[in-house]
PDB file of N, CA and C in Angstrom:
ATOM      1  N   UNK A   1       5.474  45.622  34.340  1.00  0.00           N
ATOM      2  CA  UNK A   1       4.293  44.995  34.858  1.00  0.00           C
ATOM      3  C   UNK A   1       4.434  43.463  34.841  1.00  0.00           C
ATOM      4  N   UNK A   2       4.987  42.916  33.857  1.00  0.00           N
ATOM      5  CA  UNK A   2       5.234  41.349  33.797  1.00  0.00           C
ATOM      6  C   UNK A   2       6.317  40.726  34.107  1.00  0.00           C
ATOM      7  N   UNK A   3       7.785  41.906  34.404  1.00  0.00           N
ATOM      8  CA  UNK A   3       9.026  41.545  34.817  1.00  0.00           C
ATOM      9  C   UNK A   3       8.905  40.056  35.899  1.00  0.00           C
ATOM     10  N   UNK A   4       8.260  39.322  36.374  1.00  0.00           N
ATOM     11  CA  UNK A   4       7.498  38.761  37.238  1.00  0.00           C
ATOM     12  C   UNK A   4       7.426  37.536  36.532  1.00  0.00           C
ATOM     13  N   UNK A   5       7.037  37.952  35.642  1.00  0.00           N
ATOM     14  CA  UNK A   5       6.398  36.576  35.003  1.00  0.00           C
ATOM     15  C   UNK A   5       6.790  35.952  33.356  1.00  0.00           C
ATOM     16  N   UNK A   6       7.199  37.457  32.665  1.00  0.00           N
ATOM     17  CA  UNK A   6       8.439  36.865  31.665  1.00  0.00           C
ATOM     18  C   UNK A   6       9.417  36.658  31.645  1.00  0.00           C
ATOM     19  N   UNK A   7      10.029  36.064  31.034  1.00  0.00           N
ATOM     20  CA  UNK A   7      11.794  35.267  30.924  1.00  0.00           C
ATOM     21  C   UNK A   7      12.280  36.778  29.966  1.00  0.00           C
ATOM     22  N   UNK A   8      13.355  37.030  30.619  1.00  0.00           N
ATOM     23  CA  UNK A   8      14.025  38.412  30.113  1.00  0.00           C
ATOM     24  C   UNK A   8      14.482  38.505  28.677  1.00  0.00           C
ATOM     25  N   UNK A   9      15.055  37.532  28.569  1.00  0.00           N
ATOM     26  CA  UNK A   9      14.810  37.456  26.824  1.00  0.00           C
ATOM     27  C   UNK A   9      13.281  37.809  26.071  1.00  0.00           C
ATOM     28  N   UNK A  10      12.439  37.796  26.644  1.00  0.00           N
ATOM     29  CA  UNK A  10      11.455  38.155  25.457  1.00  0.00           C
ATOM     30  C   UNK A  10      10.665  39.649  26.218  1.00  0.00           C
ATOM     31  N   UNK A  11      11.023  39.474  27.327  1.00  0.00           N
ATOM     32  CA  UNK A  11      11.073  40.802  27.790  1.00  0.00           C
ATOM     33  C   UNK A  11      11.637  41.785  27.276  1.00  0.00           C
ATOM     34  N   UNK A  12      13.164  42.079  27.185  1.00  0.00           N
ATOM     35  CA  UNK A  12      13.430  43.307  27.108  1.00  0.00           C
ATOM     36  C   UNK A  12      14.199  42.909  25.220  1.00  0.00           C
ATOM     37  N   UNK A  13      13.419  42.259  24.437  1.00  0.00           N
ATOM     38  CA  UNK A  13      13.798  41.818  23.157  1.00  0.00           C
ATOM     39  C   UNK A  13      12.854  43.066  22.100  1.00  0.00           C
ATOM     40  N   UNK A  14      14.202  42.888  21.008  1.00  0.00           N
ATOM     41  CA  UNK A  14      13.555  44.146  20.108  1.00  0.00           C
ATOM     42  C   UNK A  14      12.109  43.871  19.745  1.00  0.00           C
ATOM     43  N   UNK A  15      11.033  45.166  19.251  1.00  0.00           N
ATOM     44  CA  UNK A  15      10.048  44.876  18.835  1.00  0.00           C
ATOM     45  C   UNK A  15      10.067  44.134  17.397  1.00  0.00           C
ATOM     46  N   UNK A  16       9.138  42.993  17.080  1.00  0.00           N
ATOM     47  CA  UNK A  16       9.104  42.488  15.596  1.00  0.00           C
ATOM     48  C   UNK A  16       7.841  42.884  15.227  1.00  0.00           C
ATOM     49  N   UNK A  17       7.865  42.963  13.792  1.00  0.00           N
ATOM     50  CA  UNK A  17       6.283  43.162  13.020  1.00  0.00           C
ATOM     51  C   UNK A  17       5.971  41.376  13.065  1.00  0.00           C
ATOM     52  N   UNK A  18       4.508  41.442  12.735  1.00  0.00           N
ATOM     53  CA  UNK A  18       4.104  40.624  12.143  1.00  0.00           C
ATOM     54  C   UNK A  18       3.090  40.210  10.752  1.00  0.00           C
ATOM     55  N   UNK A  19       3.316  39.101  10.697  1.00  0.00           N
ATOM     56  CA  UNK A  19       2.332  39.122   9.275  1.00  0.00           C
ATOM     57  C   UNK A  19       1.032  38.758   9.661  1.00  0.00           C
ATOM     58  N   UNK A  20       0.441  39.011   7.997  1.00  0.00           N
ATOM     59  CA  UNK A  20      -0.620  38.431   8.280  1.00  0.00           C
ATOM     60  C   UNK A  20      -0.856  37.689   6.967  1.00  0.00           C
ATOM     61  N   UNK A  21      -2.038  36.132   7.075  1.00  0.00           N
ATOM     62  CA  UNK A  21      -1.819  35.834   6.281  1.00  0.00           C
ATOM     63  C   UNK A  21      -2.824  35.799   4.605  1.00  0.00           C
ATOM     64  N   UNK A  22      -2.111  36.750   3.912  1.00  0.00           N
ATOM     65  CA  UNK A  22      -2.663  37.455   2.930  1.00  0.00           C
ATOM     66  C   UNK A  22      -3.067  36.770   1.739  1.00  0.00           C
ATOM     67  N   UNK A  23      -1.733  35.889   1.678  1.00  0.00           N
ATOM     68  CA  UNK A  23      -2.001  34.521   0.858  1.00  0.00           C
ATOM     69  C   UNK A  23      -2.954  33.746   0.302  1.00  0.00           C
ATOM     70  N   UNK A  24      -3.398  33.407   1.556  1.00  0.00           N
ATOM     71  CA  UNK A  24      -4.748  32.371   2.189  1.00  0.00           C
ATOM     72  C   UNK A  24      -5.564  33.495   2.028  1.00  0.00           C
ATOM     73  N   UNK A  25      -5.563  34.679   2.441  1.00  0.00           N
ATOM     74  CA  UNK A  25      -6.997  35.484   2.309  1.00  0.00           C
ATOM     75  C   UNK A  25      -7.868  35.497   0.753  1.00  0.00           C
ATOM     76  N   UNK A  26      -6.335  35.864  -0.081  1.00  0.00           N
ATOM     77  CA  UNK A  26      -6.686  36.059  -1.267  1.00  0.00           C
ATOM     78  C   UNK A  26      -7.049  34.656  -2.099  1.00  0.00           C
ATOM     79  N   UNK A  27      -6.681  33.475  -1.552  1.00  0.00           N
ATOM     80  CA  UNK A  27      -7.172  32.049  -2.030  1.00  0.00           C
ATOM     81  C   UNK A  27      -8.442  31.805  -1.533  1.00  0.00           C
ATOM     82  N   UNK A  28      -9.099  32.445  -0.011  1.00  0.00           N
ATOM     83  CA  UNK A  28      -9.729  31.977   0.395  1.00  0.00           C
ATOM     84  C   UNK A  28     -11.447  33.361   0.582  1.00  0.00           C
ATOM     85  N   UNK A  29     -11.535  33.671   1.767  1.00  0.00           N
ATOM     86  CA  UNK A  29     -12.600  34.941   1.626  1.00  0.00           C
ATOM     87  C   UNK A  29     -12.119  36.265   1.212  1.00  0.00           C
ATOM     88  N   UNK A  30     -11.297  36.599   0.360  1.00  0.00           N
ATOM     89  CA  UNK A  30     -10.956  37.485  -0.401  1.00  0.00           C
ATOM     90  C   UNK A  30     -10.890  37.410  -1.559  1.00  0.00           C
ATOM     91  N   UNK A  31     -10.901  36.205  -2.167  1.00  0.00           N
ATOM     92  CA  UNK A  31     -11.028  36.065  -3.631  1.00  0.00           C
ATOM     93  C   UNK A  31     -11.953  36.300  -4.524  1.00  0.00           C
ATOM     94  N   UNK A  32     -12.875  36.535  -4.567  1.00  0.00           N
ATOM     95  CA  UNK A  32     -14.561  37.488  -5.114  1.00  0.00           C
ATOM     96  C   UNK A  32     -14.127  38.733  -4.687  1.00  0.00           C
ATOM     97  N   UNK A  33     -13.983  38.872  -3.973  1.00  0.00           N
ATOM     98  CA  UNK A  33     -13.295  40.689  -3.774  1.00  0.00           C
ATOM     99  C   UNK A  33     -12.181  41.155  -4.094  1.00  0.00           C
ATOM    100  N   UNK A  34     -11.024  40.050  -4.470  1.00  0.00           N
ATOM    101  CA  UNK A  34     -10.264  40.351  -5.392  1.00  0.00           C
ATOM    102  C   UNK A  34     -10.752  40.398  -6.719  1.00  0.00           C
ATOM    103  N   UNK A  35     -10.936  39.293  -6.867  1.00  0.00           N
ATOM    104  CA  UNK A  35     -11.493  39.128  -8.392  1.00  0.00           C
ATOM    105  C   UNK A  35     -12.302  40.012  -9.045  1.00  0.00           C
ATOM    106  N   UNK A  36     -13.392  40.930  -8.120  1.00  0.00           N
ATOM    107  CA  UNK A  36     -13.813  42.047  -8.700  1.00  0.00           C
ATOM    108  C   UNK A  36     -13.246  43.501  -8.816  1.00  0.00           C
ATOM    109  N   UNK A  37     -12.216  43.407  -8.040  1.00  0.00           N
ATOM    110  CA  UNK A  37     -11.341  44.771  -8.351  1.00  0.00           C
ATOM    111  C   UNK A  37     -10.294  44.727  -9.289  1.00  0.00           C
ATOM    112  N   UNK A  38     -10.053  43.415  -9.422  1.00  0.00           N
ATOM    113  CA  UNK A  38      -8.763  43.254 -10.729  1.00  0.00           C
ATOM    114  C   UNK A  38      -9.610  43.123 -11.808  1.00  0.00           C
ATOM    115  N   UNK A  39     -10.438  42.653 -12.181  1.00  0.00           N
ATOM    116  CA  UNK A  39     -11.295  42.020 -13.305  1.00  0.00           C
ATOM    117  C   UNK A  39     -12.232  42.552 -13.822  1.00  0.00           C
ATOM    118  N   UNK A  40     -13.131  43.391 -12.996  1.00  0.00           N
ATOM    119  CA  UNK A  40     -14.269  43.993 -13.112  1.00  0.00           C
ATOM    120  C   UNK A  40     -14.035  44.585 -14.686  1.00  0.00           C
ATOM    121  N   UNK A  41     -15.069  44.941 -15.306  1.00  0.00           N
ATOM    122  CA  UNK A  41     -15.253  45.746 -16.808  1.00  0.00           C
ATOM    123  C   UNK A  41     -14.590  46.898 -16.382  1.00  0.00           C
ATOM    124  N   UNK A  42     -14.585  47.471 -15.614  1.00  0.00           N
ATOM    125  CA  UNK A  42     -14.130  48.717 -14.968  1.00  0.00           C
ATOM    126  C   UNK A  42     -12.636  48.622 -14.721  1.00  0.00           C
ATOM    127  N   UNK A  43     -12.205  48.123 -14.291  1.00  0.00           N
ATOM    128  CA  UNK A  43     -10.941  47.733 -13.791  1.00  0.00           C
ATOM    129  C   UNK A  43     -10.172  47.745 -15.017  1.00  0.00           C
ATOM    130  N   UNK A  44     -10.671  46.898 -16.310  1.00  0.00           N
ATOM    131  CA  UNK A  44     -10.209  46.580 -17.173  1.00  0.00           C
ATOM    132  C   UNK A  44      -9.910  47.806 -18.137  1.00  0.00           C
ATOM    133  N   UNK A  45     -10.835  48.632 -18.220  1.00  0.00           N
ATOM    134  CA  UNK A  45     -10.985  49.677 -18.949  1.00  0.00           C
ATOM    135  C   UNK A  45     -10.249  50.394 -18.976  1.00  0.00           C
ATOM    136  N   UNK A  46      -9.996  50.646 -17.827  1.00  0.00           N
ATOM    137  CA  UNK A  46      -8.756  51.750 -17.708  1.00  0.00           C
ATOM    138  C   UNK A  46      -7.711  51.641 -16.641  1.00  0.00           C
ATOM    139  N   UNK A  47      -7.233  50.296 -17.219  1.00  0.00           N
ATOM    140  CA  UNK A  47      -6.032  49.913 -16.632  1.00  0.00           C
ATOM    141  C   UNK A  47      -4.657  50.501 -16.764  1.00  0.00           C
ATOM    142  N   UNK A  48      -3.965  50.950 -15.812  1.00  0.00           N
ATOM    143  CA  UNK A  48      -2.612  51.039 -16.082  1.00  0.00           C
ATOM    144  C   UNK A  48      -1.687  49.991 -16.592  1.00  0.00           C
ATOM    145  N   UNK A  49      -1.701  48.598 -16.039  1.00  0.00           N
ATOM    146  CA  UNK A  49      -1.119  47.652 -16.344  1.00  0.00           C
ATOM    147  C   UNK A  49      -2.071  46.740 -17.047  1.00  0.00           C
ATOM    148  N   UNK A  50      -1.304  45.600 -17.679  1.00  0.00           N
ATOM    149  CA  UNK A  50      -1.796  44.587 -18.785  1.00  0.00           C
ATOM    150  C   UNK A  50      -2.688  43.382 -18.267  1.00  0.00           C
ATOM    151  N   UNK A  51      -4.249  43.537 -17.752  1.00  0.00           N
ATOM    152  CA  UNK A  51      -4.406  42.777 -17.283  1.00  0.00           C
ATOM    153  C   UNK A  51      -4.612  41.286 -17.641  1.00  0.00           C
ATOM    154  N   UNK A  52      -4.093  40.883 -18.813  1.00  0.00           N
ATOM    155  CA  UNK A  52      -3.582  39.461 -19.186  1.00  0.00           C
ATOM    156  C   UNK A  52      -2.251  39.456 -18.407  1.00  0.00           C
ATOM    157  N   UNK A  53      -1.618  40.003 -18.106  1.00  0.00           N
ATOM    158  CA  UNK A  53      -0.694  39.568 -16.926  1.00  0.00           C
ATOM    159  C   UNK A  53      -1.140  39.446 -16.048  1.00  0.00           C
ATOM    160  N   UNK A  54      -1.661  40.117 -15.302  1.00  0.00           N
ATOM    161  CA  UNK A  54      -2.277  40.388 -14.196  1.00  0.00           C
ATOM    162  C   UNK A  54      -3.204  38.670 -13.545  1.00  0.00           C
ATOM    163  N   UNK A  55      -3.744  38.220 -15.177  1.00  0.00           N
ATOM    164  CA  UNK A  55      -4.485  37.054 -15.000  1.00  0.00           C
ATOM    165  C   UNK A  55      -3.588  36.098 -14.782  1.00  0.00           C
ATOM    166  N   UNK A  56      -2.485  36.119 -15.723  1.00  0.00           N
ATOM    167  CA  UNK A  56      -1.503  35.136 -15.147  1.00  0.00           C
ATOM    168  C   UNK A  56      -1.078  34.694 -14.103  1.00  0.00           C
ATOM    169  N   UNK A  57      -0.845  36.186 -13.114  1.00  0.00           N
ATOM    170  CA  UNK A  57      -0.348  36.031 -11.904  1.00  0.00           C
ATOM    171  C   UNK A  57      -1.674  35.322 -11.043  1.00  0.00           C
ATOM    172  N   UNK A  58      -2.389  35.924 -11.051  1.00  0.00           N
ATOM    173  CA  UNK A  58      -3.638  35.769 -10.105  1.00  0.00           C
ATOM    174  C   UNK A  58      -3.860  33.947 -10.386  1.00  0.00           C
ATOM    175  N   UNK A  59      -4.072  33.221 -11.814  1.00  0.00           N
ATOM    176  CA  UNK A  59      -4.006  32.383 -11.609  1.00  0.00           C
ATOM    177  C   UNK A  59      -2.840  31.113 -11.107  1.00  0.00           C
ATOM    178  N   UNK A  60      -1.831  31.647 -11.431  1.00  0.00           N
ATOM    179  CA  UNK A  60      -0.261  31.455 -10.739  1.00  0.00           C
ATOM    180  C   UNK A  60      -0.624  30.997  -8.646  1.00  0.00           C
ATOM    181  N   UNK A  61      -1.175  32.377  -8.596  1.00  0.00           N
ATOM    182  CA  UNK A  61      -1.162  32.375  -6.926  1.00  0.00           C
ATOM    183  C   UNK A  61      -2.491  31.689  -6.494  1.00  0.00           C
ATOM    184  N   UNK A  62      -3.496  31.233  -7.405  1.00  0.00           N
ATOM    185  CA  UNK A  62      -4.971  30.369  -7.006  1.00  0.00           C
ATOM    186  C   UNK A  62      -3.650  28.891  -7.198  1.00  0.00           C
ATOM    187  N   UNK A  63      -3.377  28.802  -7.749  1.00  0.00           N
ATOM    188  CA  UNK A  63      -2.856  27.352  -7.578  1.00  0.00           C
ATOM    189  C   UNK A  63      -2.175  26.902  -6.695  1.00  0.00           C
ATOM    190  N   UNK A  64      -1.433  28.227  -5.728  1.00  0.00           N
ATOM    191  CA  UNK A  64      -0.801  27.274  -4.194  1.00  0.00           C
ATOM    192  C   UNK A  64       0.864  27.128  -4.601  1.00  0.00           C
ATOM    193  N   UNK A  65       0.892  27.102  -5.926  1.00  0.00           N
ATOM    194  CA  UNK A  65       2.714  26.955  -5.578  1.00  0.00           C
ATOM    195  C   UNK A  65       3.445  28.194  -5.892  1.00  0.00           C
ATOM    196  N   UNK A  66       2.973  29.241  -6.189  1.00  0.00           N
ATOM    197  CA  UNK A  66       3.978  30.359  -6.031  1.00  0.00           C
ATOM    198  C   UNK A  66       2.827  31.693  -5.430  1.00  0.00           C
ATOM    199  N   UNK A  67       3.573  32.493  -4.534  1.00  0.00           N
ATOM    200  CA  UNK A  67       2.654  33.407  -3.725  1.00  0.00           C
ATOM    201  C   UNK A  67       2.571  34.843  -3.931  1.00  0.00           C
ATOM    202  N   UNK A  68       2.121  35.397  -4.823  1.00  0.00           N
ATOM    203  CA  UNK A  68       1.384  36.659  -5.455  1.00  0.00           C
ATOM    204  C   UNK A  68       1.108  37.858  -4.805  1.00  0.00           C
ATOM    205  N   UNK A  69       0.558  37.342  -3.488  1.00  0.00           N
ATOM    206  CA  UNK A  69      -0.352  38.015  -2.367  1.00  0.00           C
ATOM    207  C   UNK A  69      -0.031  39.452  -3.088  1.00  0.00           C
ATOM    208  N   UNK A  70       1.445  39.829  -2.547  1.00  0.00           N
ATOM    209  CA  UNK A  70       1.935  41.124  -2.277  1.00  0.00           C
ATOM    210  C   UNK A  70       1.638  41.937  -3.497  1.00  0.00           C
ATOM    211  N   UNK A  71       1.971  41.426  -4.621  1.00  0.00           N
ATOM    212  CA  UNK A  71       1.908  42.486  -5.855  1.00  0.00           C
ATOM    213  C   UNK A  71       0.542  42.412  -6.262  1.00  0.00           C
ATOM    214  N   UNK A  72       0.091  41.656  -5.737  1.00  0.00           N
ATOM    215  CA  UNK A  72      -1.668  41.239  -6.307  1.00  0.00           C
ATOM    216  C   UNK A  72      -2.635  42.246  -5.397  1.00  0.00           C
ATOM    217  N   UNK A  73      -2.050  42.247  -4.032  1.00  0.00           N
ATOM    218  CA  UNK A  73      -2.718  43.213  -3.104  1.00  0.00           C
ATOM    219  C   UNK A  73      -2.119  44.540  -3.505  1.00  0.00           C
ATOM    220  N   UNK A  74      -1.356  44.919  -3.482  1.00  0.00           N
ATOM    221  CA  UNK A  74      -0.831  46.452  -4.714  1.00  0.00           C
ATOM    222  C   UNK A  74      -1.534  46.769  -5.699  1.00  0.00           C
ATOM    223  N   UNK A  75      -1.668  45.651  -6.503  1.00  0.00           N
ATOM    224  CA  UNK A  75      -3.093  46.306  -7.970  1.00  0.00           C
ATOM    225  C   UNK A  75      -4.099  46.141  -7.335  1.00  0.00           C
ATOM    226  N   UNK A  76      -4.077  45.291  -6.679  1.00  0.00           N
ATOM    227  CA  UNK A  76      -5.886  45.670  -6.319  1.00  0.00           C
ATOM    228  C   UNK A  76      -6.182  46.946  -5.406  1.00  0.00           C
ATOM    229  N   UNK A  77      -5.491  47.329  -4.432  1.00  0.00           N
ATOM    230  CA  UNK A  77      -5.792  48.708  -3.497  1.00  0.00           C
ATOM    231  C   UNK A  77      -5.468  49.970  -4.473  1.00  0.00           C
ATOM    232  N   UNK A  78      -4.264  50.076  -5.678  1.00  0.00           N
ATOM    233  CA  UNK A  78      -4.076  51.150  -6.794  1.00  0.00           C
ATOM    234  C   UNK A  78      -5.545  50.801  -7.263  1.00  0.00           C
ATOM    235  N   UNK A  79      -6.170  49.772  -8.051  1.00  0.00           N
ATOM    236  CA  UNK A  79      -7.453  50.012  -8.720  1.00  0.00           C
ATOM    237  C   UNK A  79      -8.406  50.863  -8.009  1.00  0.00           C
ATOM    238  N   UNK A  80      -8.831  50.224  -6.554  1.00  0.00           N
ATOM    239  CA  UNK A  80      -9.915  50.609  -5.466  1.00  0.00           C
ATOM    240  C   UNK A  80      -9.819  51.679  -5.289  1.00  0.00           C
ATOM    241  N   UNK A  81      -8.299  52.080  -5.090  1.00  0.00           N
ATOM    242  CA  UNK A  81      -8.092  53.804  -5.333  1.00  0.00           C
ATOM    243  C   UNK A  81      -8.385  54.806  -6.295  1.00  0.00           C
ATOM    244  N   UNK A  82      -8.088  53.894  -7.388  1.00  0.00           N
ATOM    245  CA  UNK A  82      -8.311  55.065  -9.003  1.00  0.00           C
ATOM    246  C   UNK A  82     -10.124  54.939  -8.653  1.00  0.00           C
ATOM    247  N   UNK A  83     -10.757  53.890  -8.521  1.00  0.00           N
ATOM    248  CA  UNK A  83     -12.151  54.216  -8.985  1.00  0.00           C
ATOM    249  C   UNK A  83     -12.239  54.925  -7.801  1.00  0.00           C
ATOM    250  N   UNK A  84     -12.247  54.868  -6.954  1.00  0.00           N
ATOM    251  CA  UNK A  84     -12.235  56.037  -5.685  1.00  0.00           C
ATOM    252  C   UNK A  84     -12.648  57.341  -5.742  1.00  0.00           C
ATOM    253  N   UNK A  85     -10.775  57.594  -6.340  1.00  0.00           N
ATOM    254  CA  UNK A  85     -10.664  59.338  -6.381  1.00  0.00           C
ATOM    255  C   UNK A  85     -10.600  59.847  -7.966  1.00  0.00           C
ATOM    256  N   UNK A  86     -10.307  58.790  -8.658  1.00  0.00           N
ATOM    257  CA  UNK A  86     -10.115  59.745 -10.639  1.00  0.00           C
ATOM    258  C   UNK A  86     -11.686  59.322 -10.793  1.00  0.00           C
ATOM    259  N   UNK A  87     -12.491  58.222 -10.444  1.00  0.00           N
ATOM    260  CA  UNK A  87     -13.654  57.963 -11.443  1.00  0.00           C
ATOM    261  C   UNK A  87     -14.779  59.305 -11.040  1.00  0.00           C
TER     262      UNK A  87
END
């Protein structure tokens, strides 16, 4: 349909993923909604992992020089999950 109008290089070029940026979400309108799924009394209670680490990291990745997102978005969707389906 666009053979016409794109340059063949990006035409017939492999598909790429893309990101998104998770980083900034979690620094920015995700952070109260992080902060209550990692932190919550609940969260805490019956944690699998140590959430004094957990604080470490989280405050690690609020400060901008090292980026968390990924393992930070992992405990938080495992928590959202346990209260989900075990609570």
């Amino acid at each position: 349909m666009l053979e016409n109008r794109l340059p063949q290089n990006i035409l017939y070029r492999k598909k790429r993923g893309f990101s998104i940026p998770l980083a900034v979400w979690l620094r920015g309108e995700l952070k109260d909604f992080a902060e209550e799924a990692l932190f919550s009394n609940k969260a805490e209670s019956h944690s699998y992992f140590n959430p004094e680490y957990i604080k470490v990291l989280w405050k690690r990745h609020l400060s901008g020089r090292q980026d968390y997102a990924y393992p930070l978005w992992g405990l938080m969707m495992f928590e959202l999950w346990q209260q989900r389906f075990l609570n």
